[in-house]
N, C-alpha and C. Protein backbone atom coordinates (compact mmCIF):
# COMPACT_ATOMS: atom_id res chain seq x y z
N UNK A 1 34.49 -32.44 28.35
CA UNK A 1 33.12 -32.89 28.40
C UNK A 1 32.29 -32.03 29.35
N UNK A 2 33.14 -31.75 30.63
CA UNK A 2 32.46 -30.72 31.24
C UNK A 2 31.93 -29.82 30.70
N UNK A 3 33.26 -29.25 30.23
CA UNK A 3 32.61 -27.65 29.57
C UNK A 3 31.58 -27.70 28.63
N UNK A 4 31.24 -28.98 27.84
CA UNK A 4 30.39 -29.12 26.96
C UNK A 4 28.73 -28.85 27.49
N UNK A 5 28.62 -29.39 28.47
CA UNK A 5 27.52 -29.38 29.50
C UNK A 5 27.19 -28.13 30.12
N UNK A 6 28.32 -28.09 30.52
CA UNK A 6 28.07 -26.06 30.85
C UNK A 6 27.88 -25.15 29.55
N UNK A 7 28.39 -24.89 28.62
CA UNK A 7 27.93 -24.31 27.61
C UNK A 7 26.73 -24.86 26.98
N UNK A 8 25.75 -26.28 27.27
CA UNK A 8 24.44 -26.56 26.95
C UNK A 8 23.66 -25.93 27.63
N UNK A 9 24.00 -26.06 29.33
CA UNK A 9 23.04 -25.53 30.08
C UNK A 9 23.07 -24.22 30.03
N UNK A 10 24.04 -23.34 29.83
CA UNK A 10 23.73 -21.73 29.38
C UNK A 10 23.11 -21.76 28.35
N UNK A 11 23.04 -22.37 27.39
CA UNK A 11 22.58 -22.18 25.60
C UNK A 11 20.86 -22.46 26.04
N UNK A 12 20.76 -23.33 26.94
CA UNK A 12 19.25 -23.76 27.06
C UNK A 12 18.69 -22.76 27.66
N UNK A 13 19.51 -22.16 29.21
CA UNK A 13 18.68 -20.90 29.78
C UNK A 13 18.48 -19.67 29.17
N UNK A 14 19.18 -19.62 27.84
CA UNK A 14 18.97 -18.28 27.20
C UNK A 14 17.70 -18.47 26.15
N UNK A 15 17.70 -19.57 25.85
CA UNK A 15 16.83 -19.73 24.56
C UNK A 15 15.66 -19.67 25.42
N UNK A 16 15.07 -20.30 26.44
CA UNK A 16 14.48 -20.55 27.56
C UNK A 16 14.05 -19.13 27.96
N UNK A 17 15.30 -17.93 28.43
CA UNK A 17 14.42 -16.86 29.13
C UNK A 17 13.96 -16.20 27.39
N UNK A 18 15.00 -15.93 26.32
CA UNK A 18 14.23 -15.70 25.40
C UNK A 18 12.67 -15.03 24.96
N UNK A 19 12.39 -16.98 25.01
CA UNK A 19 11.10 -17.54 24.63
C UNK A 19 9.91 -16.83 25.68
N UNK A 20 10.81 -16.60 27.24
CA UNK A 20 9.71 -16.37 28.04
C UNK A 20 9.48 -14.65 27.56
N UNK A 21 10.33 -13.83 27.02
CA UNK A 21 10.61 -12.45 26.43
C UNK A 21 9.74 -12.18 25.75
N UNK A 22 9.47 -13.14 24.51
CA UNK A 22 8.55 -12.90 23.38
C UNK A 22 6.88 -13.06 23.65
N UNK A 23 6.20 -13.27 22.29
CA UNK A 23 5.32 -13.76 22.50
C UNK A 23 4.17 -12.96 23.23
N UNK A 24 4.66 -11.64 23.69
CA UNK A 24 3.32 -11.00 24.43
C UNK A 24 2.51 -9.97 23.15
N UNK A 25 1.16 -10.43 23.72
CA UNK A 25 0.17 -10.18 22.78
C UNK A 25 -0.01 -8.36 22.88
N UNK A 26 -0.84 -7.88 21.86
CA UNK A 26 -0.54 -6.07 22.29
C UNK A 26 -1.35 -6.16 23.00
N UNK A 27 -2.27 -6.44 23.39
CA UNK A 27 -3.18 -6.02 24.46
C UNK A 27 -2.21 -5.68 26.19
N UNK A 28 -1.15 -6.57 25.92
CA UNK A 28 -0.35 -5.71 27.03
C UNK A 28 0.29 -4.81 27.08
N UNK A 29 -0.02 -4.12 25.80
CA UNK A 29 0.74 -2.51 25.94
C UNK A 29 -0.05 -1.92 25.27
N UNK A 30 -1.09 -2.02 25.93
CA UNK A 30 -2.08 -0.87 25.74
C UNK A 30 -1.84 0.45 25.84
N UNK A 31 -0.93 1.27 26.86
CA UNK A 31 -0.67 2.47 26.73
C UNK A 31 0.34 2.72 25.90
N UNK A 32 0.75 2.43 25.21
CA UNK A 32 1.69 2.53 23.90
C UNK A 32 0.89 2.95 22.90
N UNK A 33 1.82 2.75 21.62
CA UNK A 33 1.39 3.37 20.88
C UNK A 33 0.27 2.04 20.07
N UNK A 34 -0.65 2.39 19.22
CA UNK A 34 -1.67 1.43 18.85
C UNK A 34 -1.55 1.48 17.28
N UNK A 35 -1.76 0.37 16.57
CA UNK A 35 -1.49 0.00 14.87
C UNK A 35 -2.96 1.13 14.36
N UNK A 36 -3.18 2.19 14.92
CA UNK A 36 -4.74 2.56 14.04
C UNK A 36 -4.30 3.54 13.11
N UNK A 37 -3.43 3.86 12.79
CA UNK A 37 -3.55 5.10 11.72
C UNK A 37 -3.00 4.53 10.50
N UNK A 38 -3.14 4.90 9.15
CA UNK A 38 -2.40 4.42 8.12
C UNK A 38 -0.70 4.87 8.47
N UNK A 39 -0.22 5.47 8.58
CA UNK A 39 0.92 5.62 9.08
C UNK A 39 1.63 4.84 9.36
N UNK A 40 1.17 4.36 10.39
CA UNK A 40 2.02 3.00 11.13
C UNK A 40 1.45 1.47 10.44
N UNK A 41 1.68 1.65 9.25
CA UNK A 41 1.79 0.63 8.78
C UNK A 41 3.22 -0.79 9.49
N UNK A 42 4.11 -0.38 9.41
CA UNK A 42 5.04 -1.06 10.20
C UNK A 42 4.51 -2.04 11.55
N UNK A 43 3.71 -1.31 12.19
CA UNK A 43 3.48 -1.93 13.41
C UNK A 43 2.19 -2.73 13.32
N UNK A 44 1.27 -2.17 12.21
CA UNK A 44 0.03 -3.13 11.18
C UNK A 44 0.66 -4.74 10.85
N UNK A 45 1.93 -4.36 10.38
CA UNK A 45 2.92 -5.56 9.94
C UNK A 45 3.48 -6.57 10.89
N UNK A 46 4.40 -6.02 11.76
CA UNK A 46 4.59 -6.81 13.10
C UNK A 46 3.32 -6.89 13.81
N UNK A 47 1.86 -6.92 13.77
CA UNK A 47 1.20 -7.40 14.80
C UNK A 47 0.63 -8.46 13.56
N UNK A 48 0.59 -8.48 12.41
CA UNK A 48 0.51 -9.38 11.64
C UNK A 48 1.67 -10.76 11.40
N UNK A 49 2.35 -10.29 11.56
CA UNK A 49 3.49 -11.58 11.68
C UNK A 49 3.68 -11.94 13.27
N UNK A 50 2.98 -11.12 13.96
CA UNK A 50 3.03 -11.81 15.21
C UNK A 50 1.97 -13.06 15.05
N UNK A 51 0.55 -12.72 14.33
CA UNK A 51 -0.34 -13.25 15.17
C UNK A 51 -0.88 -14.04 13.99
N UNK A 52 -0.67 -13.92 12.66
CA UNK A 52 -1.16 -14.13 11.51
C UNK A 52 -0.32 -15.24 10.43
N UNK A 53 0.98 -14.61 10.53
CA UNK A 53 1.62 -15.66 9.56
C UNK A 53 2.24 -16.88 9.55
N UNK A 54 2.02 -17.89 11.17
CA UNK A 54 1.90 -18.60 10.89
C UNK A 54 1.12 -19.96 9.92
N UNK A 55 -0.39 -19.12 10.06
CA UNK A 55 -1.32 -19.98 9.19
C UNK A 55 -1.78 -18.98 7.50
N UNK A 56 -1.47 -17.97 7.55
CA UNK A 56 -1.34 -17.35 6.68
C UNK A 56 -0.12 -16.92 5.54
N UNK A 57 0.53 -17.68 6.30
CA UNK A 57 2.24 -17.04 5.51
C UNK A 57 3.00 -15.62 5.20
N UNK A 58 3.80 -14.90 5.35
CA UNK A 58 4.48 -13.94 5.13
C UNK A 58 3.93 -12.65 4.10
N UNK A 59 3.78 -13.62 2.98
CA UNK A 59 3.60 -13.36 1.38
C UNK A 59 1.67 -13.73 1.50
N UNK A 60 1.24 -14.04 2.51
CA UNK A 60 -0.43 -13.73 2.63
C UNK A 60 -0.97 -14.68 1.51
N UNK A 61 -0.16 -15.74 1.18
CA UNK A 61 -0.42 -17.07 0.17
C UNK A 61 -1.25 -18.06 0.93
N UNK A 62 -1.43 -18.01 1.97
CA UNK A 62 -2.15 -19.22 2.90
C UNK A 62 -1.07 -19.91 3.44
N UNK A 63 -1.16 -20.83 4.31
CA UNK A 63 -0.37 -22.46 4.33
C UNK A 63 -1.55 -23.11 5.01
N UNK A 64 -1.52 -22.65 6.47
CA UNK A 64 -3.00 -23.66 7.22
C UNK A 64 -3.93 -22.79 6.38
N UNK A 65 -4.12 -21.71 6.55
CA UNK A 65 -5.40 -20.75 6.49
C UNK A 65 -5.05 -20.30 5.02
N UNK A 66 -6.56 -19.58 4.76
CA UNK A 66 -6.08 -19.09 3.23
C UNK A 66 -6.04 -18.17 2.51
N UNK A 67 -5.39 -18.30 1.37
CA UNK A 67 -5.00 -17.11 0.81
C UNK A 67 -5.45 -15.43 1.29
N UNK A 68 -5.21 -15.04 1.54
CA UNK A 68 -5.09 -13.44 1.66
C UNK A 68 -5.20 -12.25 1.26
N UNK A 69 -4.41 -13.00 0.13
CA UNK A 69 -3.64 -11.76 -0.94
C UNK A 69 -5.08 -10.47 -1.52
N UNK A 70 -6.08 -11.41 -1.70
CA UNK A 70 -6.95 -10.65 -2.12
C UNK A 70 -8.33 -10.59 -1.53
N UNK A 71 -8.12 -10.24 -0.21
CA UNK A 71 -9.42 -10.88 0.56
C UNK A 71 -9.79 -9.57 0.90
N UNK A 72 -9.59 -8.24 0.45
CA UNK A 72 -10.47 -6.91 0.48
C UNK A 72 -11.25 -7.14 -0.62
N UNK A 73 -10.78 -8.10 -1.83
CA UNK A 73 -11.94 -7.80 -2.83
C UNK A 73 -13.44 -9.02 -2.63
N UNK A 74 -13.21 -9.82 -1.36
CA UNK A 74 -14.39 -10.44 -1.19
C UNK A 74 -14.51 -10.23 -0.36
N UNK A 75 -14.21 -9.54 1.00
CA UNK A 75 -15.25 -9.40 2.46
C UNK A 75 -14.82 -7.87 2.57
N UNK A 76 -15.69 -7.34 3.27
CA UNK A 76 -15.24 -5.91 3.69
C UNK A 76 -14.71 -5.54 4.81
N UNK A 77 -13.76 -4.57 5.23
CA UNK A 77 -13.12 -4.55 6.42
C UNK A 77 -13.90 -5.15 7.86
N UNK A 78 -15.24 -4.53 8.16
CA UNK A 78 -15.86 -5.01 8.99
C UNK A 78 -16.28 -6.74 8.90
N UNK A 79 -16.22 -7.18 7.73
CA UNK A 79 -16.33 -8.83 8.14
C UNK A 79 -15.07 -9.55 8.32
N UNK A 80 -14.03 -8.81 7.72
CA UNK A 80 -12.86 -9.00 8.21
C UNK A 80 -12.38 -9.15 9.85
N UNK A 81 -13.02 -8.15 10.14
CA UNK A 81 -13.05 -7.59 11.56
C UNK A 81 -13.37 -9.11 12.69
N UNK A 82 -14.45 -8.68 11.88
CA UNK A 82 -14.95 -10.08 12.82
C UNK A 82 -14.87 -11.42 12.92
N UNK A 83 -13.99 -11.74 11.46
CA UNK A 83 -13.63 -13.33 11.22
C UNK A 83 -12.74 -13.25 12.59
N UNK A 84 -12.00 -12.22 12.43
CA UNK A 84 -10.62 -11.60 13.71
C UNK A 84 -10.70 -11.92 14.88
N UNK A 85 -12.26 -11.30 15.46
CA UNK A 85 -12.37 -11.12 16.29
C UNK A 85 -13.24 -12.36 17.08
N UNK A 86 -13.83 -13.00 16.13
CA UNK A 86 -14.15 -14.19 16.34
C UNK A 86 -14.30 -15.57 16.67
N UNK A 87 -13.12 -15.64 14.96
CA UNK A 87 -12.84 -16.78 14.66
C UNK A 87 -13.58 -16.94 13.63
N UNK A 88 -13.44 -18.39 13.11
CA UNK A 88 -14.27 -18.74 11.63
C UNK A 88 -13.43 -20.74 11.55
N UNK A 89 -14.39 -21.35 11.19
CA UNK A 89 -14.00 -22.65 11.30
C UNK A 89 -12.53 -23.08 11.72
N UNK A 90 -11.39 -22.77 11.10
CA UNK A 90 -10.55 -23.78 11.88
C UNK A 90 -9.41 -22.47 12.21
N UNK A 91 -10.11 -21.25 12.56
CA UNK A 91 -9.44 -19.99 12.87
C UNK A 91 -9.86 -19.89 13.90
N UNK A 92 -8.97 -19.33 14.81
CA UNK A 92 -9.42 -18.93 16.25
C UNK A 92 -9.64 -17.88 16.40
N UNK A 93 -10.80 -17.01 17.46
CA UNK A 93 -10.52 -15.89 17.65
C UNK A 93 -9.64 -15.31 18.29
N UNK A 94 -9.49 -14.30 17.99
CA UNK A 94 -8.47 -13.18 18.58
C UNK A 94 -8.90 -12.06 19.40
N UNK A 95 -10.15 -12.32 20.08
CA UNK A 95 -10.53 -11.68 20.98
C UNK A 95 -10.09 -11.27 22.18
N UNK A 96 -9.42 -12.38 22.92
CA UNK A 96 -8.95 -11.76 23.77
C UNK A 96 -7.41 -11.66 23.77
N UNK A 97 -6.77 -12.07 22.69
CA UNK A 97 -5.29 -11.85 22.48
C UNK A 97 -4.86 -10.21 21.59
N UNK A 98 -5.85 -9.68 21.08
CA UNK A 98 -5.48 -8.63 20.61
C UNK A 98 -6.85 -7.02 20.84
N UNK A 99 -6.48 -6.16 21.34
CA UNK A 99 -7.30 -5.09 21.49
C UNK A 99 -8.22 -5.00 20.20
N UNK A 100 -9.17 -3.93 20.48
CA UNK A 100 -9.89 -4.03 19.56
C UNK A 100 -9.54 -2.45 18.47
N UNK A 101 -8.74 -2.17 18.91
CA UNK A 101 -7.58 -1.15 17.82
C UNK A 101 -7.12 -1.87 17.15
N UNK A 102 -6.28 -3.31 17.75
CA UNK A 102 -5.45 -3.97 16.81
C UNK A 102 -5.93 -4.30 16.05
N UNK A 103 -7.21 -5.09 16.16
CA UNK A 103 -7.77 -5.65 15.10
C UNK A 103 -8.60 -5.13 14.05
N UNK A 104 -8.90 -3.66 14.51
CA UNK A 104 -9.62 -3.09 13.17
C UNK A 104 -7.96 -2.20 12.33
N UNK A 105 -6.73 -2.41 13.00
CA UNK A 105 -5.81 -1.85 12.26
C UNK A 105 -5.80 -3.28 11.19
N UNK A 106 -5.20 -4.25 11.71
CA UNK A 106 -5.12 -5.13 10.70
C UNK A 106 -6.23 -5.04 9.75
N UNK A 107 -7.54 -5.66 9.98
CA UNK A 107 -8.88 -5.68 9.31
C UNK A 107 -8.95 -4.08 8.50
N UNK A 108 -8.45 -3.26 8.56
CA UNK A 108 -8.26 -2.53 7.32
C UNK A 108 -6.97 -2.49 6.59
N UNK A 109 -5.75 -2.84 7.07
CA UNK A 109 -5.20 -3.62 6.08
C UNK A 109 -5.14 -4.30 5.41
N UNK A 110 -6.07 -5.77 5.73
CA UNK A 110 -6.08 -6.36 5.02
C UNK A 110 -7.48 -5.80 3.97
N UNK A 111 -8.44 -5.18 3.79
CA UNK A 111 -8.93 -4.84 3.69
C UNK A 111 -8.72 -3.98 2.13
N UNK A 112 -7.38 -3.81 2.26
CA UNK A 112 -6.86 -2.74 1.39
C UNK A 112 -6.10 -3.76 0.51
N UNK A 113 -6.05 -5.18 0.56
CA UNK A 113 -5.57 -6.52 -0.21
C UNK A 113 -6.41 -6.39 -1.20
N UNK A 114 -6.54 -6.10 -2.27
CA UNK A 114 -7.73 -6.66 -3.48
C UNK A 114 -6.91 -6.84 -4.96
């Protein structure tokens, strides 16, 4: 029973420092490298599943927020930009969680959805 307890309380401090691991927004690595070129699509992607697919989903189908898939063929990168950077009714902005590289990398990705 002991050992059971000791192997909880390790299982909890790892998941625990983990959690404290993740979760940082790019604006803290600003001197790194930045999502702006078509190139780095990859890192367009992970700052999108960082910050996006919870309410957007994976596959850019919606779940909270909506659909995606084809949202270059109704707003243009720059209003994109700014739903982003904004917010928009039950979207938050992302102003101060993501640089403003990040967000015109995404906002022309998605941009390129039609």
């Amino acid at each position: 029973m002991r050992i059971r307890l000791i192997l909880f309380t390790i299982s909890i401090v790892t998941v625990l420092a983990l959690a404290a691991c993740g979760g940082h927004s790019s604006r803290q690595k600003q001197d790194g490298p930045t999502a702006t070129t078509d190139s780095d699509s990859s890192m367009t992607s992970t700052l999108y599943k960082q910050n996006c697919l919870s309410c957007h989903a994976a596959d850019l189908s919606g779940k909270v927020g909506p659909n995606l898939k084809t949202i270059g063929s109704r707003l243009s990168k720059e209003e994109i930009a700014e739903k982003i950077t904004k917010g928009t009714g039950g979207m938050p902005s992302f102003q101060k969680r993501l640089s403003a590289e990040d967000i015109d990398a995404i906002a022309s990705w998605l941009a390129d959805k039609k």
